[in-house]
N, C-alpha and C. Protein backbone atom coordinates (compact mmCIF):
# COMPACT_ATOMS: atom_id res chain seq x y z
N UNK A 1 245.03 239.85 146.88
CA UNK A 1 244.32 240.45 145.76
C UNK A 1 243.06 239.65 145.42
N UNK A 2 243.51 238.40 145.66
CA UNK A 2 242.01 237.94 145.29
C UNK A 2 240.92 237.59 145.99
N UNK A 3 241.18 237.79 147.47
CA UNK A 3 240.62 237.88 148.39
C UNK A 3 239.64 239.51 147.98
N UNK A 4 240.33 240.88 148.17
CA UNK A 4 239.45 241.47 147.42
C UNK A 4 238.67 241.21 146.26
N UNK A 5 239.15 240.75 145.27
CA UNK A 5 238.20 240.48 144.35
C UNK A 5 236.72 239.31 144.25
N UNK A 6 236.93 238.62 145.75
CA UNK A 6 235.89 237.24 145.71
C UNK A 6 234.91 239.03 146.94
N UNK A 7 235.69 239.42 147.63
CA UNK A 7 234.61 240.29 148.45
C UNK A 7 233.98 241.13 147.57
N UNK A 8 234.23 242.07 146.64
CA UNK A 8 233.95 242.54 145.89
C UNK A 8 232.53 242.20 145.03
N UNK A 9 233.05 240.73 144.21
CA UNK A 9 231.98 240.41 143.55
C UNK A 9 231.03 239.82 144.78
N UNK A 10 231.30 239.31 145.74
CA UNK A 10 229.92 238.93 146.65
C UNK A 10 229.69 240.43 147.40
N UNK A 11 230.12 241.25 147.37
CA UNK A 11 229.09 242.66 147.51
C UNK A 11 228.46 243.08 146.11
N UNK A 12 228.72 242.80 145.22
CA UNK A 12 228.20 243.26 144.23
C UNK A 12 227.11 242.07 143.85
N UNK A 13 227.07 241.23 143.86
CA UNK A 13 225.72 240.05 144.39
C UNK A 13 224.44 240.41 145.43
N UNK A 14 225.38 240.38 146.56
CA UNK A 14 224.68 240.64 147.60
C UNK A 14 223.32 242.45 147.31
N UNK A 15 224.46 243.27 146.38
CA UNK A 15 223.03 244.78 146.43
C UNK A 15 222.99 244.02 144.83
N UNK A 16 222.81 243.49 144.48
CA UNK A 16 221.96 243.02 143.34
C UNK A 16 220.62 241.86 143.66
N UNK A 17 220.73 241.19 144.94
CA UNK A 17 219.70 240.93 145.54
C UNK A 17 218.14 241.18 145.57
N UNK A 18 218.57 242.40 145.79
CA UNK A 18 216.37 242.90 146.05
C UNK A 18 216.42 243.08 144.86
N UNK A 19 217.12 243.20 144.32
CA UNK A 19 216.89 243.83 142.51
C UNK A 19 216.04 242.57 142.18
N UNK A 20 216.66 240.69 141.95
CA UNK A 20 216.49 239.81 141.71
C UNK A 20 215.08 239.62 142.34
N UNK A 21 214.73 239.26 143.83
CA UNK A 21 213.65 238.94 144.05
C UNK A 21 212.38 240.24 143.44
N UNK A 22 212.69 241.44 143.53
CA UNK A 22 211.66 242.09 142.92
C UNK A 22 211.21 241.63 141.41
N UNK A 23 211.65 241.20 140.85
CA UNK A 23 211.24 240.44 139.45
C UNK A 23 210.57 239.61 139.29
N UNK A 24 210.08 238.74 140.57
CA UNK A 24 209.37 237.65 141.08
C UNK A 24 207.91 238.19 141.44
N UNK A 25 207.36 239.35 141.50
CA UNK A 25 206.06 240.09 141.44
C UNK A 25 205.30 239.69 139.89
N UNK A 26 204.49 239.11 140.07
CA UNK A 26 203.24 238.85 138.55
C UNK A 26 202.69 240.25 138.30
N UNK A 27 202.84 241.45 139.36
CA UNK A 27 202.15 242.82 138.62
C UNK A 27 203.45 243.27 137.95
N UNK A 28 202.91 244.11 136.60
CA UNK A 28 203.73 244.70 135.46
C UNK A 28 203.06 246.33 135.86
N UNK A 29 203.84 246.87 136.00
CA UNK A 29 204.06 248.33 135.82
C UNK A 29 203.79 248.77 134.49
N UNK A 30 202.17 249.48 134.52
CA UNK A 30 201.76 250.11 133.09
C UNK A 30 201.56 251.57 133.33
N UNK A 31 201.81 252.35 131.92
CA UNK A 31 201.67 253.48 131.94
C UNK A 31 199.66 254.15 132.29
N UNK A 32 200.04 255.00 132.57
CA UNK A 32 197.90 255.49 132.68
C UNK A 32 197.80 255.19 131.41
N UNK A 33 198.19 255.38 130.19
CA UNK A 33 197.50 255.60 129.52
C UNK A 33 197.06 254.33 129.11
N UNK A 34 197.19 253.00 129.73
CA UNK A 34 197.22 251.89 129.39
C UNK A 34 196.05 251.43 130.63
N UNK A 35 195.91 251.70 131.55
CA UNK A 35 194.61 252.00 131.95
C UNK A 35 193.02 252.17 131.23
N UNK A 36 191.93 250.94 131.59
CA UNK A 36 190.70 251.81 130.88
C UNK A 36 190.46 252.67 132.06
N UNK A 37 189.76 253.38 130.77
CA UNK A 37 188.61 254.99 131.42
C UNK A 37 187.85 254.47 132.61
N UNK A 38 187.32 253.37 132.58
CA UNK A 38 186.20 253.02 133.70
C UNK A 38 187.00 252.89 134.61
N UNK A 39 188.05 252.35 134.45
CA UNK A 39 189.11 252.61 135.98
C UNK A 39 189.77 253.69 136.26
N UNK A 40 190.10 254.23 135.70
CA UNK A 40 190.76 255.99 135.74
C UNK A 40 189.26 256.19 136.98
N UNK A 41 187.91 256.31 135.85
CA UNK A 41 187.06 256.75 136.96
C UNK A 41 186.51 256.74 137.92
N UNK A 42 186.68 255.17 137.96
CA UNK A 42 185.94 254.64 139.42
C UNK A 42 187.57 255.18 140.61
N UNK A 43 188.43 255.06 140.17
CA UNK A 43 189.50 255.63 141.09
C UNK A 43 189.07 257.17 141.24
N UNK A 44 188.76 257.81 140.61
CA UNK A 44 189.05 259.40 141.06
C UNK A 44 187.37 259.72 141.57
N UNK A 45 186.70 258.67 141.45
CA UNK A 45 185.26 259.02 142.17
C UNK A 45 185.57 258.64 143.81
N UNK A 46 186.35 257.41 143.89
CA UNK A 46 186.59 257.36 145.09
C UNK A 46 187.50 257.86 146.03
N UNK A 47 188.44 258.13 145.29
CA UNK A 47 189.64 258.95 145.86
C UNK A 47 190.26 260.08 144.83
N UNK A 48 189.25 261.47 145.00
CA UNK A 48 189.93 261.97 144.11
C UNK A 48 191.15 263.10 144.07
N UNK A 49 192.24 262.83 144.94
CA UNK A 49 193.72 263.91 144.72
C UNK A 49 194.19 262.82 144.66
N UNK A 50 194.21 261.58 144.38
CA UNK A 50 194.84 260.48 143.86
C UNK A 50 195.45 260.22 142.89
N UNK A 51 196.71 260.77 143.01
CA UNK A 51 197.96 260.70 141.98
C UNK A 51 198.86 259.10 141.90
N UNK A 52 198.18 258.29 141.44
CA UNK A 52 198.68 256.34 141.35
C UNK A 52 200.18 256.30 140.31
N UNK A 53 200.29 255.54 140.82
CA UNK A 53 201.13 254.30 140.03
C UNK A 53 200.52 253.22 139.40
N UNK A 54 200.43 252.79 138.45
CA UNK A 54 199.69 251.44 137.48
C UNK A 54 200.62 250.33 137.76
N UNK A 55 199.72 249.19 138.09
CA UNK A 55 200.00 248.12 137.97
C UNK A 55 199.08 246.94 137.69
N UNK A 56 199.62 245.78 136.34
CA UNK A 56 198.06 245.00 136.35
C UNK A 56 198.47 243.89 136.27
N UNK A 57 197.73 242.88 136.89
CA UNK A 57 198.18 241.48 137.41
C UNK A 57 197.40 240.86 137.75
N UNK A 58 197.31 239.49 137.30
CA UNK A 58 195.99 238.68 137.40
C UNK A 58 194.37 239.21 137.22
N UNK A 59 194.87 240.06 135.91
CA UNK A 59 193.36 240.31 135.22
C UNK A 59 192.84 241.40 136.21
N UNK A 60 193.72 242.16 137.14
CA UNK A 60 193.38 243.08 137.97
C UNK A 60 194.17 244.33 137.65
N UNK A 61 193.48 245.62 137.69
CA UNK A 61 194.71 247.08 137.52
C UNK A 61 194.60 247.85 138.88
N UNK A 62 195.97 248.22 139.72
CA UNK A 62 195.94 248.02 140.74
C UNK A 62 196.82 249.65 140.48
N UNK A 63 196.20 250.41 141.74
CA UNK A 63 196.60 251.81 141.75
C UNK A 63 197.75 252.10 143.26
N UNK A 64 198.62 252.54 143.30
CA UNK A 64 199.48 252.54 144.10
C UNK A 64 199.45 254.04 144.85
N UNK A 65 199.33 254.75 145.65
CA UNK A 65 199.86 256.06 145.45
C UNK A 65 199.70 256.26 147.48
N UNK A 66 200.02 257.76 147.80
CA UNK A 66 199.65 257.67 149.18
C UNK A 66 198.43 258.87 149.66
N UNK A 67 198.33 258.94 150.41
CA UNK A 67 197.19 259.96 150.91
C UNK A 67 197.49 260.11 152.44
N UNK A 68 196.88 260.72 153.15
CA UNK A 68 197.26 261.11 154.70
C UNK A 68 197.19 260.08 155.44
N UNK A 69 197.08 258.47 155.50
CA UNK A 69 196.83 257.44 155.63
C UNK A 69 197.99 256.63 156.08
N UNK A 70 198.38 257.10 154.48
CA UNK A 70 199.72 256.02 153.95
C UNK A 70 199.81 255.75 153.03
N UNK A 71 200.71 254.27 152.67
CA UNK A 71 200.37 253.63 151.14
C UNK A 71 199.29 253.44 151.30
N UNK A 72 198.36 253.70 150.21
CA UNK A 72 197.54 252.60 150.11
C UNK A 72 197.49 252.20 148.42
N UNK A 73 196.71 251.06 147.87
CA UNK A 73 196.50 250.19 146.89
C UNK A 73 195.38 249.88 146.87
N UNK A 74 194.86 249.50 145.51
CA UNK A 74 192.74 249.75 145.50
C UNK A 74 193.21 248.80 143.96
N UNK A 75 192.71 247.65 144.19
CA UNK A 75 192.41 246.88 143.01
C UNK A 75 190.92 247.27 142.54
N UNK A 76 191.11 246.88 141.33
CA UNK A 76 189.76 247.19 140.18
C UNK A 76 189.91 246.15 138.86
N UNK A 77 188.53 245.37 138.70
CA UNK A 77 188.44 244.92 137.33
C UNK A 77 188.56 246.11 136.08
N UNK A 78 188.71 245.25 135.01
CA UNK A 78 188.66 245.95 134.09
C UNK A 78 187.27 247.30 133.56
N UNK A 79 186.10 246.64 134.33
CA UNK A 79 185.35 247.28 134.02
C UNK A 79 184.92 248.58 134.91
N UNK A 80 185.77 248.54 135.92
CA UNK A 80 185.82 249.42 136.54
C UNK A 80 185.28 249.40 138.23
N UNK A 81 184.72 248.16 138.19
CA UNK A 81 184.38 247.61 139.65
C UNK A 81 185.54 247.46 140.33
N UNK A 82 185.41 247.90 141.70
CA UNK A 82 186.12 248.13 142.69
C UNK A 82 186.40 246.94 143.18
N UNK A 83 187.43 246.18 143.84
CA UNK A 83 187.84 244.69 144.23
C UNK A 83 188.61 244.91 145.96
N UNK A 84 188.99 245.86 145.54
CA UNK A 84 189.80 245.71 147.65
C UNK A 84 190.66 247.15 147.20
N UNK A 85 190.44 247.27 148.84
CA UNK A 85 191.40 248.76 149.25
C UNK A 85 192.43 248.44 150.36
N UNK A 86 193.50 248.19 150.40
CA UNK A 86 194.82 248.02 151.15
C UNK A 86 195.31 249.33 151.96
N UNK A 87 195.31 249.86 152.67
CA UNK A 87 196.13 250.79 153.34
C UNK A 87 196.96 250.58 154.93
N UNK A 88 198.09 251.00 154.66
CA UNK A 88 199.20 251.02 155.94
C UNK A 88 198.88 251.98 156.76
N UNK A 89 199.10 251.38 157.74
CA UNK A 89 198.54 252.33 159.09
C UNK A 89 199.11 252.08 160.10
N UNK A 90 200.00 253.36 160.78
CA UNK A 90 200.51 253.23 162.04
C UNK A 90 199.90 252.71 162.96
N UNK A 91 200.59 251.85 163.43
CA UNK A 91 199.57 250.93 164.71
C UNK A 91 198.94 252.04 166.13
N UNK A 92 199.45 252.79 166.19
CA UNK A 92 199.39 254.08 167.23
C UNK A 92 197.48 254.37 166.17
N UNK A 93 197.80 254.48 165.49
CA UNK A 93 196.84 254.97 164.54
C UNK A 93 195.11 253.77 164.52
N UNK A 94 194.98 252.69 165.05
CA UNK A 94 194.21 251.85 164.85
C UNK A 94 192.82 252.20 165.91
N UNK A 95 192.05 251.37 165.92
CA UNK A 95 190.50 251.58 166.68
C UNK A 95 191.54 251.05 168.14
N UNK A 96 190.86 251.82 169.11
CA UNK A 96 190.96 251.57 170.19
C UNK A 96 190.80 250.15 170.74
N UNK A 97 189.29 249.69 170.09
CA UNK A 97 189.01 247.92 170.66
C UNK A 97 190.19 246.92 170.04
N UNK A 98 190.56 247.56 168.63
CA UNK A 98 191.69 246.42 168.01
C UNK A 98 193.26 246.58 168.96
N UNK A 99 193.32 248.11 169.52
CA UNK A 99 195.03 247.87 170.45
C UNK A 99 194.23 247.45 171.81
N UNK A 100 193.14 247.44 172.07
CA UNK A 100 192.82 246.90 173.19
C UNK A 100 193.08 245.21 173.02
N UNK A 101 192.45 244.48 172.11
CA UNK A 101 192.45 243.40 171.37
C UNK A 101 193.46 242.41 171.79
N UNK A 102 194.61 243.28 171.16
CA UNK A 102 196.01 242.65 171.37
C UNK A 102 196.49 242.95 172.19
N UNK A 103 196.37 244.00 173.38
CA UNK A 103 196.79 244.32 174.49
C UNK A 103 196.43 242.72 175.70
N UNK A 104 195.44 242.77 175.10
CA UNK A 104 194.67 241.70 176.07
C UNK A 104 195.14 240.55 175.67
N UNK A 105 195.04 239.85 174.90
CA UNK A 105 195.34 239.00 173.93
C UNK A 105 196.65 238.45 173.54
N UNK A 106 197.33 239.33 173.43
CA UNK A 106 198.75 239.14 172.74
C UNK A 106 199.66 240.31 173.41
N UNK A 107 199.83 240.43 175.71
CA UNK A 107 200.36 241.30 176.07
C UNK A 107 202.15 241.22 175.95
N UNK A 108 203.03 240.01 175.39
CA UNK A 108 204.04 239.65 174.98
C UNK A 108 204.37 240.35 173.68
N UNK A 109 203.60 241.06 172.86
CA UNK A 109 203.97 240.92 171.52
C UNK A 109 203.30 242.47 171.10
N UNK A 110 204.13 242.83 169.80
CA UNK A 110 203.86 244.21 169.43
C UNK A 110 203.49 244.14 168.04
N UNK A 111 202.44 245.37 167.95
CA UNK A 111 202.26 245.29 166.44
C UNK A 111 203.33 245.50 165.29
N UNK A 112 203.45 244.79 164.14
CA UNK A 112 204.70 245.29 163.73
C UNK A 112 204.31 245.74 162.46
N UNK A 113 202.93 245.08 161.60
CA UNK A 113 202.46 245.94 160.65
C UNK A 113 201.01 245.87 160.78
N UNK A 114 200.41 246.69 160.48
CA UNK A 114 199.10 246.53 160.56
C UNK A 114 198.58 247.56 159.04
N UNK A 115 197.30 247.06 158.49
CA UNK A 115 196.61 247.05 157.35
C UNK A 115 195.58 247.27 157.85
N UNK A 116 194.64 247.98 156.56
CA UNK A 116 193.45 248.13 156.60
C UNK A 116 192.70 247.66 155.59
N UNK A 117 192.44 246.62 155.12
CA UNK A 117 191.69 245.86 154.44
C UNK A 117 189.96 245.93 154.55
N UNK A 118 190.05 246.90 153.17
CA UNK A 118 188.51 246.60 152.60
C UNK A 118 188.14 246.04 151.43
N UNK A 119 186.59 245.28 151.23
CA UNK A 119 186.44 245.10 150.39
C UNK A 119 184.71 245.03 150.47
N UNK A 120 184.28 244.66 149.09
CA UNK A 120 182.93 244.47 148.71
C UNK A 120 182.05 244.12 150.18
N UNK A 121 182.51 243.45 151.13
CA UNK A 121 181.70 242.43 152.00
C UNK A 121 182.47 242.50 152.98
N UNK A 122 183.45 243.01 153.30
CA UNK A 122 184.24 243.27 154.59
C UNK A 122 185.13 244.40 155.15
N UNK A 123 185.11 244.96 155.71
CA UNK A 123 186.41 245.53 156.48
C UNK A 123 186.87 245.44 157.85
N UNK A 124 188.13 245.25 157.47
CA UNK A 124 188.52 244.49 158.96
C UNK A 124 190.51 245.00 158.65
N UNK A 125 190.98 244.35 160.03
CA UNK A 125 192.55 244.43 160.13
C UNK A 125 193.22 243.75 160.10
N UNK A 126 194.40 243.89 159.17
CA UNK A 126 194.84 242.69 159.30
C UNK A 126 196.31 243.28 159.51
N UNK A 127 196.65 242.29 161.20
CA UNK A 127 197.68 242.90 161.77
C UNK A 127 198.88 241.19 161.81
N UNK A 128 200.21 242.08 161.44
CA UNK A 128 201.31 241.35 162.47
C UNK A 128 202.12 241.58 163.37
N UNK A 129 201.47 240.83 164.50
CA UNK A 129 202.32 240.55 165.54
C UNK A 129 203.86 239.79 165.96
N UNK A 130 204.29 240.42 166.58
CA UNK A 130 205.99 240.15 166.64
C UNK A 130 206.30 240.07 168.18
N UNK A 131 206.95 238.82 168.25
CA UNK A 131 207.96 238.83 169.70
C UNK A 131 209.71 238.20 169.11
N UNK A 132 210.06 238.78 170.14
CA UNK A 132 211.73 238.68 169.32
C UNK A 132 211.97 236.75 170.20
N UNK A 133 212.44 236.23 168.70
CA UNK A 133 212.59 235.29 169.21
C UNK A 133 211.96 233.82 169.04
N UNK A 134 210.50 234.37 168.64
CA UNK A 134 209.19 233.69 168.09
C UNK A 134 208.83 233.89 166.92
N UNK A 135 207.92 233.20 166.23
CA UNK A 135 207.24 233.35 164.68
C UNK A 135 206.04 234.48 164.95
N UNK A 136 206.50 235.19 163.93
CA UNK A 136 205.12 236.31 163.79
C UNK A 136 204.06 235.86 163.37
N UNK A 137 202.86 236.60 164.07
CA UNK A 137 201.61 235.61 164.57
C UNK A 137 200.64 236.81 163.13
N UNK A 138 200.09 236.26 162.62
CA UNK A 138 198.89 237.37 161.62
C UNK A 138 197.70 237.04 162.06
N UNK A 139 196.62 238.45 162.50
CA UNK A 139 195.22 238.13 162.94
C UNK A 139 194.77 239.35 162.31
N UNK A 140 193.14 238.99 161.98
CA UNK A 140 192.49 239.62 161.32
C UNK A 140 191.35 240.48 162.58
N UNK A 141 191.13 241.40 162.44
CA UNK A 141 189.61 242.19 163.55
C UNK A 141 189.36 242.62 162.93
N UNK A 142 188.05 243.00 163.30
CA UNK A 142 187.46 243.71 162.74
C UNK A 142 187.71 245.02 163.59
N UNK A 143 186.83 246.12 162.88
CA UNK A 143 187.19 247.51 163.65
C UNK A 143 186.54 247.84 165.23
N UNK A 144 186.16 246.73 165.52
CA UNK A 144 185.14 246.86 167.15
C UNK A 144 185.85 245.62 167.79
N UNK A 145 187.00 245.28 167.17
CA UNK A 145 188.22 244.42 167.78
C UNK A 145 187.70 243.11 168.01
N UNK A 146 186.92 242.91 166.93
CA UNK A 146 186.54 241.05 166.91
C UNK A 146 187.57 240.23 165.96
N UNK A 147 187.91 238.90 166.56
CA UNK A 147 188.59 238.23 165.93
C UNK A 147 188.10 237.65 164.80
N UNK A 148 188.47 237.86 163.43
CA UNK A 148 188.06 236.95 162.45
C UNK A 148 188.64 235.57 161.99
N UNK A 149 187.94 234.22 161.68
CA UNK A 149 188.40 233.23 161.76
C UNK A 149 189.50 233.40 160.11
């Protein structure tokens, strides 16, 4: 009997888990209406069937939602300036020179997530690579499959 009861409570630990580390995120989940206007707008000028999720963290309000893409996420100051655009992207899905890149480069190892990172002064990829067995390797290209330091 009490053998069930020690399994029990360590399954009931164990799916209380992701619960715990998700609490460890500095973004707070705000309602729109807690959103300023200058960000409502600079979001729907740039993406506008953009139905978000609010989140604001480190003096940043950060929009969550998906589009034909994927996730993506688009930080913004308060005043409505644009700060970075995050989107997930099937690796099947990337510039030809960047799976050429790692084809060449990294022919042991597969993409296992890859991003699309923009911002004010850059866009580029930022991919991880995976071999079973080894530490996953993170490299940045750009979209004409140059390595960024």
């Amino acid at each position: 009997m009490k053998r069930k009861l020690y399994l029990l409570l360590g399954l009931l630990v164990a799916l209380q888990m992701p619960l715990l580390t998700s609490c460890n995120d500095d973004d707070e989940d705000i309602m729109p209406t807690q959103v300023p206007a200058e960000v409502t707008a600079a979001l729907a000028e740039r993406y506008p069937s953009a139905t978000p999720k609010w989140e604001k963290g480190k003096g940043l309000y950060k929009a969550e939602f998906y589009n034909e893409s994927g996730e993506v996420d688009v930080w913004f100051k308060a005043n409505g300036e644009w700060v970075m655009t995050q989107t997930d992207i099937f690796p099947q899905n990337l510039p030809e020179a960047v799976k050429n890149y790692v084809a060449t480069n990294y022919p042991d190892r597969i993409i296992d997530d890859a991003d699309r990172i923009e911002t004010p002064t850059a866009d580029y990829y930022l991919l991880e690579l995976e071999k079973p067995g080894a530490k996953d390797i993170y490299i940045k290209l750009t979209p004409g499959g140059e390595l960024i330091p």
